[in-house]
C-alpha atoms as a PDB file:
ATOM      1  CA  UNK A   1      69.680-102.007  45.453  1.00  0.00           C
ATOM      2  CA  UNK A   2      70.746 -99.493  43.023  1.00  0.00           C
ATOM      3  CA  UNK A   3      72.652-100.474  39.780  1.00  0.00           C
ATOM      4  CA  UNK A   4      75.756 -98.188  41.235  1.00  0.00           C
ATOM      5  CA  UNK A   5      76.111-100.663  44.119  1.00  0.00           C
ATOM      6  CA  UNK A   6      76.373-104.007  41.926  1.00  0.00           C
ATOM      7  CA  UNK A   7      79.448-105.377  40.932  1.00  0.00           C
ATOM      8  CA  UNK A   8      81.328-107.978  39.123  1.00  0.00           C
ATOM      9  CA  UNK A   9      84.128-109.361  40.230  1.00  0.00           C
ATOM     10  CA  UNK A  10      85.817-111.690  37.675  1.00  0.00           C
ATOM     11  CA  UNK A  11      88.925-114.011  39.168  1.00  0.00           C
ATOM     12  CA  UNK A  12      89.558-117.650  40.176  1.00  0.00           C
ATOM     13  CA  UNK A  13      91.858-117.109  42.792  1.00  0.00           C
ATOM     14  CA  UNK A  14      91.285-117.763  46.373  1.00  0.00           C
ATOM     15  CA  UNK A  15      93.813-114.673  47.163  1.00  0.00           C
ATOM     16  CA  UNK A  16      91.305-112.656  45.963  1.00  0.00           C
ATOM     17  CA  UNK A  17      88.602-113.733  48.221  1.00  0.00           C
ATOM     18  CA  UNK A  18      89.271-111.427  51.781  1.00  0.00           C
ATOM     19  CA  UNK A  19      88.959-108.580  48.441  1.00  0.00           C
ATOM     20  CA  UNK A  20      85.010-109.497  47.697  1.00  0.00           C
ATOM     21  CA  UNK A  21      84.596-110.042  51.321  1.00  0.00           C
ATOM     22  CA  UNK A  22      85.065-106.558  51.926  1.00  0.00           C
ATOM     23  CA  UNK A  23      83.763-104.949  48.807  1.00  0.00           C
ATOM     24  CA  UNK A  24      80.055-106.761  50.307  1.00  0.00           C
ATOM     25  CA  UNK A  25      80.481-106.500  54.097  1.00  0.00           C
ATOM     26  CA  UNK A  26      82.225-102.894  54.404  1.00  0.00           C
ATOM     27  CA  UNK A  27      81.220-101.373  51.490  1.00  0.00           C
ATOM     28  CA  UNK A  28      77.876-102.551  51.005  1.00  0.00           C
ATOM     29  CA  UNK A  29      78.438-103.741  47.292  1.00  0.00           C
ATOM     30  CA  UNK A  30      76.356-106.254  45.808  1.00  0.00           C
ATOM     31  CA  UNK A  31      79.143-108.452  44.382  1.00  0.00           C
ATOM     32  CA  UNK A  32      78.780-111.230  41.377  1.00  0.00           C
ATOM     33  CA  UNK A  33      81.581-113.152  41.751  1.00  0.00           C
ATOM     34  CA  UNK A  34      82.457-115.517  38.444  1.00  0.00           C
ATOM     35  CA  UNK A  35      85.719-118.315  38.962  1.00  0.00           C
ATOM     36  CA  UNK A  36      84.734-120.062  35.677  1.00  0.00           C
ATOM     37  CA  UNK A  37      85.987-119.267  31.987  1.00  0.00           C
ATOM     38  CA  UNK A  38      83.144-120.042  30.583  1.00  0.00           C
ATOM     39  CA  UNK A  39      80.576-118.239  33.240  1.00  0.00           C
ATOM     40  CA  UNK A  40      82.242-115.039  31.689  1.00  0.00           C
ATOM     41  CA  UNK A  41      79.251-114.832  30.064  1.00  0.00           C
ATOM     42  CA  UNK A  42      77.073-111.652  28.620  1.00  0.00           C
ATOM     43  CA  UNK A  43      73.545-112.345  29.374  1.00  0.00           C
ATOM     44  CA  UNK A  44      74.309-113.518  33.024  1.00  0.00           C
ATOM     45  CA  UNK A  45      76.358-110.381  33.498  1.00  0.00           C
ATOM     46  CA  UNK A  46      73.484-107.979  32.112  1.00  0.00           C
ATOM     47  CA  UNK A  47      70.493-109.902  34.192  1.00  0.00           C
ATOM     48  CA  UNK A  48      72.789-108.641  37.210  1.00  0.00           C
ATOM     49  CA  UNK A  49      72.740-105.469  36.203  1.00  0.00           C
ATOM     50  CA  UNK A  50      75.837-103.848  37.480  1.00  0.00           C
ATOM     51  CA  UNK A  51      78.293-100.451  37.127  1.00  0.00           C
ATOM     52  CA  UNK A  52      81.490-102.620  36.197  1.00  0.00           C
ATOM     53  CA  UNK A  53      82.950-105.675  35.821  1.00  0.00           C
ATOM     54  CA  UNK A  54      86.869-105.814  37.662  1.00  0.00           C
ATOM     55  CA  UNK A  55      89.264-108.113  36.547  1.00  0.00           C
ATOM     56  CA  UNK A  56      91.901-108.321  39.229  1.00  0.00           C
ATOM     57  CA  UNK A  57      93.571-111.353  37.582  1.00  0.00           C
ATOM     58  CA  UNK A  58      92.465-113.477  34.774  1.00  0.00           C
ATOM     59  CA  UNK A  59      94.154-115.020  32.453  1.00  0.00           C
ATOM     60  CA  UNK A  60      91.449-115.862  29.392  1.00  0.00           C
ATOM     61  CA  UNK A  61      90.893-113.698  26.844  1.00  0.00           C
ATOM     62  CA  UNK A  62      87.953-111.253  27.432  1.00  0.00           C
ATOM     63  CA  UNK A  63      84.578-111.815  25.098  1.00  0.00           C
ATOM     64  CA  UNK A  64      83.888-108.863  23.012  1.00  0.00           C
ATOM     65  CA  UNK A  65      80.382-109.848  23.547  1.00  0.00           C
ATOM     66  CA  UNK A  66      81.212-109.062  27.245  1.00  0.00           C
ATOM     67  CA  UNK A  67      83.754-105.354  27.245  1.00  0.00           C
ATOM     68  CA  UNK A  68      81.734-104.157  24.541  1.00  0.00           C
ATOM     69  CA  UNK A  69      78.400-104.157  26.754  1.00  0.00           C
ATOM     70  CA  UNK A  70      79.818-103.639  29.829  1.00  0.00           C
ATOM     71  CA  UNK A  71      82.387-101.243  31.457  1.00  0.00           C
ATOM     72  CA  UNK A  72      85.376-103.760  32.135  1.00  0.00           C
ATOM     73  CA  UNK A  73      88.006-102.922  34.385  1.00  0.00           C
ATOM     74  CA  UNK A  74      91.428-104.520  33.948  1.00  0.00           C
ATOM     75  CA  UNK A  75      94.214-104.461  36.900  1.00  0.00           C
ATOM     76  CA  UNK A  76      98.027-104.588  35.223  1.00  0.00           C
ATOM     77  CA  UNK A  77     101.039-104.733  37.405  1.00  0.00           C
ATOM     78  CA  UNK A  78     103.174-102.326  35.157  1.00  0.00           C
ATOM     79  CA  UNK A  79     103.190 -98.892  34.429  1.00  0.00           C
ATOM     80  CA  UNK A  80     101.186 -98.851  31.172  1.00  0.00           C
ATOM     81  CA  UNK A  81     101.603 -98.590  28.251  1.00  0.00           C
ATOM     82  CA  UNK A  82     105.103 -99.950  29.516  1.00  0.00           C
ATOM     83  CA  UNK A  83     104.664-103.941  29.900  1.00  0.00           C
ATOM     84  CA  UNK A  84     101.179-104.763  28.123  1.00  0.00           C
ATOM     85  CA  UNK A  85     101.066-108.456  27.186  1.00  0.00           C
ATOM     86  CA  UNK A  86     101.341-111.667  29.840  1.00  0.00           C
ATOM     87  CA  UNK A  87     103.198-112.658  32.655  1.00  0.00           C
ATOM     88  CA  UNK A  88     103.782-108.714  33.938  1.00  0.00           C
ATOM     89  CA  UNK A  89     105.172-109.376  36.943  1.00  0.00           C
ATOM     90  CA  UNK A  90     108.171-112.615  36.233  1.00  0.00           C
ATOM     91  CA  UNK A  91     109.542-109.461  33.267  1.00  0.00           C
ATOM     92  CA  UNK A  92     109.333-106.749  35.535  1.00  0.00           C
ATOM     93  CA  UNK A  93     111.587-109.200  38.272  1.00  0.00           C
ATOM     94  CA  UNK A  94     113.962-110.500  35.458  1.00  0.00           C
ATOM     95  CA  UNK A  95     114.837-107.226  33.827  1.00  0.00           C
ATOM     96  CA  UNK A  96     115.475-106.183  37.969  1.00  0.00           C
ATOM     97  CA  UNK A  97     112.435-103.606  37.983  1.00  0.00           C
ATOM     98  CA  UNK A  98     111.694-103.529  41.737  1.00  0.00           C
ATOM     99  CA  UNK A  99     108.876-100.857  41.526  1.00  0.00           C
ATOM    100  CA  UNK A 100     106.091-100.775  39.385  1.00  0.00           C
ATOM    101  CA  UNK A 101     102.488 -99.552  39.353  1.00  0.00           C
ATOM    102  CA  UNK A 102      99.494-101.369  40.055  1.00  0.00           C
ATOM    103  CA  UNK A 103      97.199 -99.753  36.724  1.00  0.00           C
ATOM    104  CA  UNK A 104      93.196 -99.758  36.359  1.00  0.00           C
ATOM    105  CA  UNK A 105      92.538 -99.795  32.905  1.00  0.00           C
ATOM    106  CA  UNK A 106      89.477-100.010  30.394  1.00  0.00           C
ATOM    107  CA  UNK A 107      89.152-103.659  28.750  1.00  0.00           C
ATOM    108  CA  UNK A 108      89.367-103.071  24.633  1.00  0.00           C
ATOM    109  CA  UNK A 109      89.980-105.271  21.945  1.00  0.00           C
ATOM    110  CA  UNK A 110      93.987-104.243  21.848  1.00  0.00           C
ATOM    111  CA  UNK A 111      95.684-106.119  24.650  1.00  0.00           C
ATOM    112  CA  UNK A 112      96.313-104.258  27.982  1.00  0.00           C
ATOM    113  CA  UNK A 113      95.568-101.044  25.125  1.00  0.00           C
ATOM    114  CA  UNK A 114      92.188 -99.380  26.747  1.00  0.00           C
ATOM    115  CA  UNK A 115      92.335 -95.926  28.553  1.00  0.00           C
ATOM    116  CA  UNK A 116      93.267 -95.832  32.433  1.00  0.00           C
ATOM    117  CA  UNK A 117      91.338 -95.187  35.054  1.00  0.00           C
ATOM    118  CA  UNK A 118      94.565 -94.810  38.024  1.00  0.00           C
ATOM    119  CA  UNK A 119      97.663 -96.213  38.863  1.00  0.00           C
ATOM    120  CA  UNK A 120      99.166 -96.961  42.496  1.00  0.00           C
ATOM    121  CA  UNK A 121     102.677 -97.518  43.621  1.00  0.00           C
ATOM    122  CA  UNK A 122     103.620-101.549  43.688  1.00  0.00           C
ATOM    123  CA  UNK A 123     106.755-102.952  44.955  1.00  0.00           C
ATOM    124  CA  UNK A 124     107.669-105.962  43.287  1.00  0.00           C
ATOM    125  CA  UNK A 125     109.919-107.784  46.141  1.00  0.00           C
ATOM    126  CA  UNK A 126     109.540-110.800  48.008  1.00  0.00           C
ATOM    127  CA  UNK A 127     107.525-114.009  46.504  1.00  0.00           C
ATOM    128  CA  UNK A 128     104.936-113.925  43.863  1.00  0.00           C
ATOM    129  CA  UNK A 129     102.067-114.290  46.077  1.00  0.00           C
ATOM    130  CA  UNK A 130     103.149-111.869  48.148  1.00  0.00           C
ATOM    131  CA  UNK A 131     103.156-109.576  45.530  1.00  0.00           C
ATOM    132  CA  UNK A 132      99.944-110.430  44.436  1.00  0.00           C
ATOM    133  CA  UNK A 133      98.440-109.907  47.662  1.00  0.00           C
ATOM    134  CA  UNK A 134     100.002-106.243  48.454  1.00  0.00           C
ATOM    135  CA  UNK A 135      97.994-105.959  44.864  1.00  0.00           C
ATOM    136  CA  UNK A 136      94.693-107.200  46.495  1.00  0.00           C
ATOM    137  CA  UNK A 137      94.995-104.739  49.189  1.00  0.00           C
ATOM    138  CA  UNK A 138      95.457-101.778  46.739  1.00  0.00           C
ATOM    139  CA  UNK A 139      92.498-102.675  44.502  1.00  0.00           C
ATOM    140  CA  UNK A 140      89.997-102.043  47.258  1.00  0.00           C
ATOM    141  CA  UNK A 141      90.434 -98.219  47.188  1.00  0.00           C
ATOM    142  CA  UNK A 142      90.702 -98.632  43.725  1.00  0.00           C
ATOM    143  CA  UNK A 143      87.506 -99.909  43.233  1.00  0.00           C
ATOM    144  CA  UNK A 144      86.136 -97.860  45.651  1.00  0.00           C
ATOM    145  CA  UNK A 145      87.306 -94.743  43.892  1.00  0.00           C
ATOM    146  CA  UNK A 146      86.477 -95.974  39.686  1.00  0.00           C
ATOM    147  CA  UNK A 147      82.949 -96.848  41.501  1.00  0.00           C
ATOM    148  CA  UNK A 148      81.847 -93.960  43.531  1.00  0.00           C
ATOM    149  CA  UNK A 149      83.732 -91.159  42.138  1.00  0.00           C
ATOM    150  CA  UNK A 150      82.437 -92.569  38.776  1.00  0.00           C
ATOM    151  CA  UNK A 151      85.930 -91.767  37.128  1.00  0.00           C
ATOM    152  CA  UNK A 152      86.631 -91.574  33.261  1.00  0.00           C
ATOM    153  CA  UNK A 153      89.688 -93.463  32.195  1.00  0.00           C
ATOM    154  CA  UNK A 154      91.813 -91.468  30.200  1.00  0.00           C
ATOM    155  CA  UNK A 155      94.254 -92.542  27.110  1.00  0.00           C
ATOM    156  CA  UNK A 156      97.582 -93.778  27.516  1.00  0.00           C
ATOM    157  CA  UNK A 157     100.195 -91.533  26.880  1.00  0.00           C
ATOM    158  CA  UNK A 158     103.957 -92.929  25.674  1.00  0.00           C
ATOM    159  CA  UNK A 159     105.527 -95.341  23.659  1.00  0.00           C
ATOM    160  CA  UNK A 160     103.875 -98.879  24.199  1.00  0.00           C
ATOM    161  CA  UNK A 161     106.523-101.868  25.485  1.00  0.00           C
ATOM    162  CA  UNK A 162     105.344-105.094  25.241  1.00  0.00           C
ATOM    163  CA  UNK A 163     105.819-108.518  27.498  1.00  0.00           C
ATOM    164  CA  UNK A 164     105.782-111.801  25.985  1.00  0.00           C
ATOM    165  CA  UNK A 165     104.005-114.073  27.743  1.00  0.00           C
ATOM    166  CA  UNK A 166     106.516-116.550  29.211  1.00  0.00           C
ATOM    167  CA  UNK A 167     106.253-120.424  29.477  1.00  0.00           C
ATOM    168  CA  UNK A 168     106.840-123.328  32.029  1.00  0.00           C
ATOM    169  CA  UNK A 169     110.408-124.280  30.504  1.00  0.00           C
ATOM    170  CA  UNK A 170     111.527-120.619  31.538  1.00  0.00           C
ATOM    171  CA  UNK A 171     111.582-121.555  34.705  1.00  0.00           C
ATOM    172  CA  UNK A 172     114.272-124.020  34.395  1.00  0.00           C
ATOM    173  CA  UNK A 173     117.057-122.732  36.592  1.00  0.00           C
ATOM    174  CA  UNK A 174     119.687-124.382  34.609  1.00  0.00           C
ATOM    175  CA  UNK A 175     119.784-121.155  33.141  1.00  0.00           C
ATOM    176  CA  UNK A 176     120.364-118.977  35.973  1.00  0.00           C
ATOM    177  CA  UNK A 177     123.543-116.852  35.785  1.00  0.00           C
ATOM    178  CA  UNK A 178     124.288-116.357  39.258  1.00  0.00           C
ATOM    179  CA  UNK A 179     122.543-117.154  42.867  1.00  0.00           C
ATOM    180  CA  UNK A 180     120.521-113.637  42.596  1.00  0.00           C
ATOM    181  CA  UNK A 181     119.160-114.955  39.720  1.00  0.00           C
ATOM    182  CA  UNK A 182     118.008-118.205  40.986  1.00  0.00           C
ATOM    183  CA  UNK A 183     116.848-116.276  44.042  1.00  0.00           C
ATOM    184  CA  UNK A 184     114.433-114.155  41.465  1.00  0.00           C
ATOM    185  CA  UNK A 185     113.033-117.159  39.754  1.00  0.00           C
ATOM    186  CA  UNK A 186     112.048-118.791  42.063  1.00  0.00           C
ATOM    187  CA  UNK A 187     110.295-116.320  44.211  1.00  0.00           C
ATOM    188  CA  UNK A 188     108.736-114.865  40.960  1.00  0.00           C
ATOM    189  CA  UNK A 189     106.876-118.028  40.497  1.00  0.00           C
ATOM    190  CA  UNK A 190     106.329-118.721  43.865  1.00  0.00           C
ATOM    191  CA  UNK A 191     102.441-118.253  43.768  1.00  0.00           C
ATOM    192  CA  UNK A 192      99.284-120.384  43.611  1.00  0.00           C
ATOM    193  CA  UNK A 193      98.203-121.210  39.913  1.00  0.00           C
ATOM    194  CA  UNK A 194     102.236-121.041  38.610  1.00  0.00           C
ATOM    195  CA  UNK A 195     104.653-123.406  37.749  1.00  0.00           C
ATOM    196  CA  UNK A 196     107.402-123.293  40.325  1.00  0.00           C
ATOM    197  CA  UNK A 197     110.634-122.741  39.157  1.00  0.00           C
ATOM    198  CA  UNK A 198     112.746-126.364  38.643  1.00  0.00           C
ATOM    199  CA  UNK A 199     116.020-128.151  37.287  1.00  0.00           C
ATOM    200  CA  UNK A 200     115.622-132.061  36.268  1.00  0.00           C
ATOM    201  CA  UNK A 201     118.577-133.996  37.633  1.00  0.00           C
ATOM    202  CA  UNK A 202     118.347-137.409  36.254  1.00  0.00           C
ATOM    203  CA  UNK A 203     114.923-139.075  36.393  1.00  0.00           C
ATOM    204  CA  UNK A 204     113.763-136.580  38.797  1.00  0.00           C
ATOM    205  CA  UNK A 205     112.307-132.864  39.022  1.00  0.00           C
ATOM    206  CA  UNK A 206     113.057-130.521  42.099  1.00  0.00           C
ATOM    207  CA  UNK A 207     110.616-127.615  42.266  1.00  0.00           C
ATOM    208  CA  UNK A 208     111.668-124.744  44.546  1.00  0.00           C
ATOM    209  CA  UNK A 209     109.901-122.042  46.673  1.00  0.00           C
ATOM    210  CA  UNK A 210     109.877-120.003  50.030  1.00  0.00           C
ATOM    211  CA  UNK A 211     113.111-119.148  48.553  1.00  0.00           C
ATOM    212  CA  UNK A 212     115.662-116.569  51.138  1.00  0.00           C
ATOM    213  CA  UNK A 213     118.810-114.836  49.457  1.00  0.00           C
ATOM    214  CA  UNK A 214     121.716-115.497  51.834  1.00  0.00           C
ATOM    215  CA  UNK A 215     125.356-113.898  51.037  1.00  0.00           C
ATOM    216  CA  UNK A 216     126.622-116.711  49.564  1.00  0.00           C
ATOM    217  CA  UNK A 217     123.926-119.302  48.927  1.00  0.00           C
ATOM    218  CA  UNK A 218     119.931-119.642  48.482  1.00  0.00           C
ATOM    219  CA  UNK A 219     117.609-121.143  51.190  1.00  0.00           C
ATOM    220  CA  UNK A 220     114.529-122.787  49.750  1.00  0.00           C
ATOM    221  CA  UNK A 221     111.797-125.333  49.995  1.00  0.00           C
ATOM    222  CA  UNK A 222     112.219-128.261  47.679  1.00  0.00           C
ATOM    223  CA  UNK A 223     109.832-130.555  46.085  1.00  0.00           C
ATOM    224  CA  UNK A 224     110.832-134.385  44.181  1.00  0.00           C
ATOM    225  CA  UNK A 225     108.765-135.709  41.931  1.00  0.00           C
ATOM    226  CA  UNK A 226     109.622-138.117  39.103  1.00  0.00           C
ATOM    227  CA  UNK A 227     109.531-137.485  35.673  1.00  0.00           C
ATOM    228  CA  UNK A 228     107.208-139.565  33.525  1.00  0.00           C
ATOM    229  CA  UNK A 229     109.312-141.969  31.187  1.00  0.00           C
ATOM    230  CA  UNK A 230     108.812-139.687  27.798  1.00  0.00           C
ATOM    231  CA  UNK A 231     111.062-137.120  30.023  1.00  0.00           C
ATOM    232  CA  UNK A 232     113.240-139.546  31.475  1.00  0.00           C
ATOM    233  CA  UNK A 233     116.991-138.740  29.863  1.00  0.00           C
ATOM    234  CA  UNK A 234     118.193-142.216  31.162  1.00  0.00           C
ATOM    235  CA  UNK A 235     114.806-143.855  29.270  1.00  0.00           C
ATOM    236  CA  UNK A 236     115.815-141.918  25.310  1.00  0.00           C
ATOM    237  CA  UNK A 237     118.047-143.619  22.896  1.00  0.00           C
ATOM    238  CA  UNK A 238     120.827-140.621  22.570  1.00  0.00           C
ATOM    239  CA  UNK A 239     122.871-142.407  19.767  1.00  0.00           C
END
Protein backbone atom coordinates (compact mmCIF):
# COMPACT_ATOMS: atom_id res chain seq x y z
CA UNK A 1 0.00 0.00 0.00
CA UNK A 2 1.27 3.29 -0.96
CA UNK A 3 2.67 5.78 1.68
CA UNK A 4 -0.38 8.30 0.53
CA UNK A 5 -2.88 5.75 1.89
CA UNK A 6 -1.30 5.36 5.55
CA UNK A 7 -2.39 7.26 8.30
CA UNK A 8 -2.11 8.14 11.86
CA UNK A 9 -4.69 8.75 13.84
CA UNK A 10 -3.70 10.03 17.33
CA UNK A 11 -6.78 10.16 20.12
CA UNK A 12 -7.96 8.19 23.18
CA UNK A 13 -11.44 8.65 22.83
CA UNK A 14 -13.92 6.05 22.03
CA UNK A 15 -16.10 8.94 20.17
CA UNK A 16 -13.62 8.91 17.79
CA UNK A 17 -13.75 5.34 16.90
CA UNK A 18 -16.98 5.11 14.08
CA UNK A 19 -14.15 8.12 12.56
CA UNK A 20 -11.14 5.36 11.97
CA UNK A 21 -13.76 2.90 11.13
CA UNK A 22 -14.52 4.69 8.14
CA UNK A 23 -11.26 6.27 7.21
CA UNK A 24 -10.18 2.04 6.78
CA UNK A 25 -13.44 0.48 5.54
CA UNK A 26 -14.75 3.35 3.07
CA UNK A 27 -11.83 4.98 2.27
CA UNK A 28 -9.40 2.37 2.07
CA UNK A 29 -6.81 4.08 4.48
CA UNK A 30 -4.36 2.15 6.25
CA UNK A 31 -4.93 3.66 9.72
CA UNK A 32 -2.33 3.56 12.90
CA UNK A 33 -4.34 4.27 15.57
CA UNK A 34 -2.25 5.38 19.00
CA UNK A 35 -4.66 5.88 22.56
CA UNK A 36 -1.45 6.03 24.69
CA UNK A 37 0.70 9.23 25.68
CA UNK A 38 3.55 7.64 25.63
CA UNK A 39 3.02 5.43 22.20
CA UNK A 40 3.22 9.02 20.62
CA UNK A 41 6.34 7.95 19.74
CA UNK A 42 8.81 8.87 16.58
CA UNK A 43 10.37 5.73 15.49
CA UNK A 44 7.02 3.73 15.66
CA UNK A 45 5.38 6.48 13.66
CA UNK A 46 8.24 6.50 10.86
CA UNK A 47 8.42 2.39 10.64
CA UNK A 48 4.63 3.01 9.55
CA UNK A 49 5.45 5.14 7.12
CA UNK A 50 2.55 7.41 6.60
CA UNK A 51 1.32 11.01 4.80
CA UNK A 52 0.10 12.55 8.25
CA UNK A 53 -0.49 12.16 11.59
CA UNK A 54 -4.34 13.78 12.73
CA UNK A 55 -4.92 14.80 16.02
CA UNK A 56 -8.66 15.08 16.44
CA UNK A 57 -8.37 15.51 20.23
CA UNK A 58 -5.47 15.14 22.49
CA UNK A 59 -4.66 16.71 25.23
CA UNK A 60 -0.59 16.05 25.81
CA UNK A 61 1.77 18.12 24.53
CA UNK A 62 3.10 17.08 21.05
CA UNK A 63 7.01 15.72 20.88
CA UNK A 64 9.08 17.87 18.73
CA UNK A 65 10.80 14.71 17.97
CA UNK A 66 7.36 13.73 16.48
CA UNK A 67 5.81 17.37 14.33
CA UNK A 68 9.18 18.03 13.33
CA UNK A 69 9.47 14.61 11.28
CA UNK A 70 6.17 14.23 10.45
CA UNK A 71 3.31 16.35 8.93
CA UNK A 72 0.94 16.72 12.09
CA UNK A 73 -2.45 17.76 11.74
CA UNK A 74 -4.19 19.48 14.65
CA UNK A 75 -8.23 19.85 14.80
CA UNK A 76 -9.23 23.25 17.00
CA UNK A 77 -12.80 24.08 17.66
CA UNK A 78 -12.33 27.94 17.18
CA UNK A 79 -11.77 30.10 14.47
CA UNK A 80 -7.97 30.48 14.64
CA UNK A 81 -5.91 32.42 15.50
CA UNK A 82 -9.05 33.43 17.70
CA UNK A 83 -9.08 30.88 20.82
CA UNK A 84 -5.54 29.02 20.66
CA UNK A 85 -4.73 27.54 24.08
CA UNK A 86 -6.99 24.68 26.11
CA UNK A 87 -10.36 23.95 26.83
CA UNK A 88 -11.73 25.70 23.28
CA UNK A 89 -14.96 24.73 23.47
CA UNK A 90 -16.23 25.47 27.70
CA UNK A 91 -14.72 29.58 26.49
CA UNK A 92 -16.39 29.64 23.36
CA UNK A 93 -19.93 28.47 25.52
CA UNK A 94 -19.16 30.89 28.49
CA UNK A 95 -18.41 34.02 26.55
CA UNK A 96 -22.07 32.82 24.62
CA UNK A 97 -20.23 32.08 21.17
CA UNK A 98 -22.75 29.65 19.62
CA UNK A 99 -20.86 29.23 16.24
CA UNK A 100 -17.46 28.50 15.71
CA UNK A 101 -15.23 26.71 13.20
CA UNK A 102 -13.96 23.37 13.32
CA UNK A 103 -9.92 24.40 12.04
CA UNK A 104 -7.18 21.87 10.53
CA UNK A 105 -4.05 23.22 11.38
CA UNK A 106 -0.19 22.35 11.10
CA UNK A 107 1.31 21.11 14.61
CA UNK A 108 4.44 23.72 15.49
CA UNK A 109 6.19 24.41 18.47
CA UNK A 110 3.82 27.71 19.26
CA UNK A 111 0.57 26.42 20.67
CA UNK A 112 -2.46 26.06 18.29
CA UNK A 113 0.26 28.71 16.13
CA UNK A 114 1.04 26.42 12.81
CA UNK A 115 -0.48 27.36 9.34
CA UNK A 116 -4.12 26.00 8.42
CA UNK A 117 -5.02 23.65 6.26
CA UNK A 118 -9.34 24.47 6.32
CA UNK A 119 -11.90 25.41 8.52
CA UNK A 120 -15.69 24.14 8.64
CA UNK A 121 -18.73 25.64 10.19
CA UNK A 122 -19.35 24.17 14.01
CA UNK A 123 -22.27 24.91 16.10
CA UNK A 124 -21.51 24.85 19.57
CA UNK A 125 -25.14 23.95 21.16
CA UNK A 126 -26.39 21.16 23.00
CA UNK A 127 -23.96 18.93 25.40
CA UNK A 128 -20.29 18.60 25.10
CA UNK A 129 -20.28 15.30 23.55
CA UNK A 130 -22.59 16.20 21.26
CA UNK A 131 -20.52 18.76 20.12
CA UNK A 132 -17.69 16.71 19.89
CA UNK A 133 -19.32 14.27 17.81
CA UNK A 134 -20.91 16.80 15.06
CA UNK A 135 -16.84 17.47 15.13
CA UNK A 136 -16.11 13.74 14.33
CA UNK A 137 -18.43 13.80 11.50
CA UNK A 138 -16.78 16.92 9.92
CA UNK A 139 -13.20 15.62 10.18
CA UNK A 140 -13.85 12.81 7.75
CA UNK A 141 -14.07 15.11 4.68
CA UNK A 142 -11.49 16.90 6.23
CA UNK A 143 -9.14 14.33 6.17
CA UNK A 144 -10.22 13.19 3.10
CA UNK A 145 -9.55 16.51 1.46
CA UNK A 146 -5.71 17.52 3.50
CA UNK A 147 -4.99 13.73 2.23
CA UNK A 148 -5.93 13.40 -1.33
CA UNK A 149 -5.98 16.85 -2.52
CA UNK A 150 -2.52 17.01 -0.78
CA UNK A 151 -3.36 20.66 0.47
CA UNK A 152 -0.73 23.26 1.81
CA UNK A 153 -1.75 24.92 5.01
CA UNK A 154 -1.47 28.43 4.79
CA UNK A 155 -0.52 31.16 7.68
CA UNK A 156 -2.87 32.56 9.97
CA UNK A 157 -3.97 35.82 9.31
CA UNK A 158 -5.31 38.29 12.42
CA UNK A 159 -4.68 39.17 15.76
CA UNK A 160 -4.09 35.94 17.95
CA UNK A 161 -6.73 35.52 21.19
CA UNK A 162 -5.81 33.19 23.55
CA UNK A 163 -7.88 30.56 25.97
CA UNK A 164 -6.66 29.64 29.25
CA UNK A 165 -6.96 26.34 29.92
CA UNK A 166 -9.66 26.00 32.60
CA UNK A 167 -9.70 23.69 35.73
CA UNK A 168 -12.08 21.25 37.66
CA UNK A 169 -13.05 23.98 40.41
CA UNK A 170 -14.56 26.08 37.40
CA UNK A 171 -17.10 23.98 37.23
CA UNK A 172 -18.49 24.69 40.54
CA UNK A 173 -21.94 26.09 39.88
CA UNK A 174 -21.97 28.07 42.99
CA UNK A 175 -20.87 30.56 40.73
CA UNK A 176 -23.47 30.59 38.21
CA UNK A 177 -25.27 33.94 37.74
CA UNK A 178 -28.47 32.88 36.53
CA UNK A 179 -30.26 29.39 35.37
CA UNK A 180 -28.81 29.98 31.61
CA UNK A 181 -25.70 29.88 33.09
CA UNK A 182 -26.00 26.76 35.01
CA UNK A 183 -27.71 25.37 31.92
CA UNK A 184 -24.20 26.18 29.93
CA UNK A 185 -21.98 24.58 32.47
CA UNK A 186 -23.21 21.86 32.74
CA UNK A 187 -23.84 20.82 29.23
CA UNK A 188 -20.31 22.21 28.37
CA UNK A 189 -18.81 19.57 30.47
CA UNK A 190 -21.14 17.07 29.78
CA UNK A 191 -18.68 14.73 27.82
CA UNK A 192 -16.63 11.57 28.41
CA UNK A 193 -13.04 12.35 29.84
CA UNK A 194 -14.47 15.86 31.75
CA UNK A 195 -15.27 16.73 35.03
CA UNK A 196 -18.99 17.30 35.25
CA UNK A 197 -20.04 20.39 36.46
CA UNK A 198 -20.92 20.22 40.59
CA UNK A 199 -21.85 22.23 43.89
CA UNK A 200 -20.79 20.48 47.40
CA UNK A 201 -23.68 20.78 49.83
CA UNK A 202 -22.44 19.59 53.10
CA UNK A 203 -20.46 16.33 53.08
CA UNK A 204 -21.65 15.57 49.72
CA UNK A 205 -20.95 16.38 45.87
CA UNK A 206 -23.84 16.48 43.20
CA UNK A 207 -22.48 16.23 39.66
CA UNK A 208 -24.93 17.23 36.91
CA UNK A 209 -25.54 16.31 33.20
CA UNK A 210 -28.18 15.58 30.39
CA UNK A 211 -28.99 18.99 31.44
CA UNK A 212 -32.60 20.69 29.46
CA UNK A 213 -33.20 24.60 29.79
CA UNK A 214 -36.85 24.98 30.79
CA UNK A 215 -38.45 28.69 31.16
CA UNK A 216 -38.05 28.88 34.55
CA UNK A 217 -35.90 26.05 35.87
CA UNK A 218 -33.11 23.40 34.67
CA UNK A 219 -33.83 19.63 34.16
CA UNK A 220 -30.80 17.45 34.76
CA UNK A 221 -29.32 14.16 35.75
CA UNK A 222 -27.75 14.15 39.16
CA UNK A 223 -25.02 12.19 40.66
CA UNK A 224 -24.12 11.89 44.95
CA UNK A 225 -21.08 10.99 45.94
CA UNK A 226 -19.36 11.81 49.25
CA UNK A 227 -16.59 13.87 49.75
CA UNK A 228 -13.47 12.35 51.26
CA UNK A 229 -12.91 13.77 54.91
CA UNK A 230 -9.92 16.38 53.81
CA UNK A 231 -13.06 18.06 51.83
CA UNK A 232 -15.54 17.53 54.35
CA UNK A 233 -16.56 21.33 55.69
CA UNK A 234 -18.32 19.67 58.75
CA UNK A 235 -14.75 17.53 59.37
CA UNK A 236 -12.23 21.29 59.37
CA UNK A 237 -11.68 23.19 62.49
CA UNK A 238 -13.13 26.79 61.16
CA UNK A 239 -12.16 28.72 64.41
Amino acid sequence: MSTASRIVLATPHARYDALESALRSQHGFEVLRIRERDALEATAIAAFSPSHVFFPHWSWKIPASVFERFECVIFHMTDLPFGRGGSPLQNLVVRGIEATQLTALQCVAELDAGPIYLKRPLSTLGTAEEVFLRAAALMEPMIMDIVRRQLKPMPQSGEPVSFKRRTPAEGNLAAAADLARVHDMVRMLDAEGYPRAFVDVGRFRFEFSRASRRHDHVLADVHITLLPADQDPAEKDTR
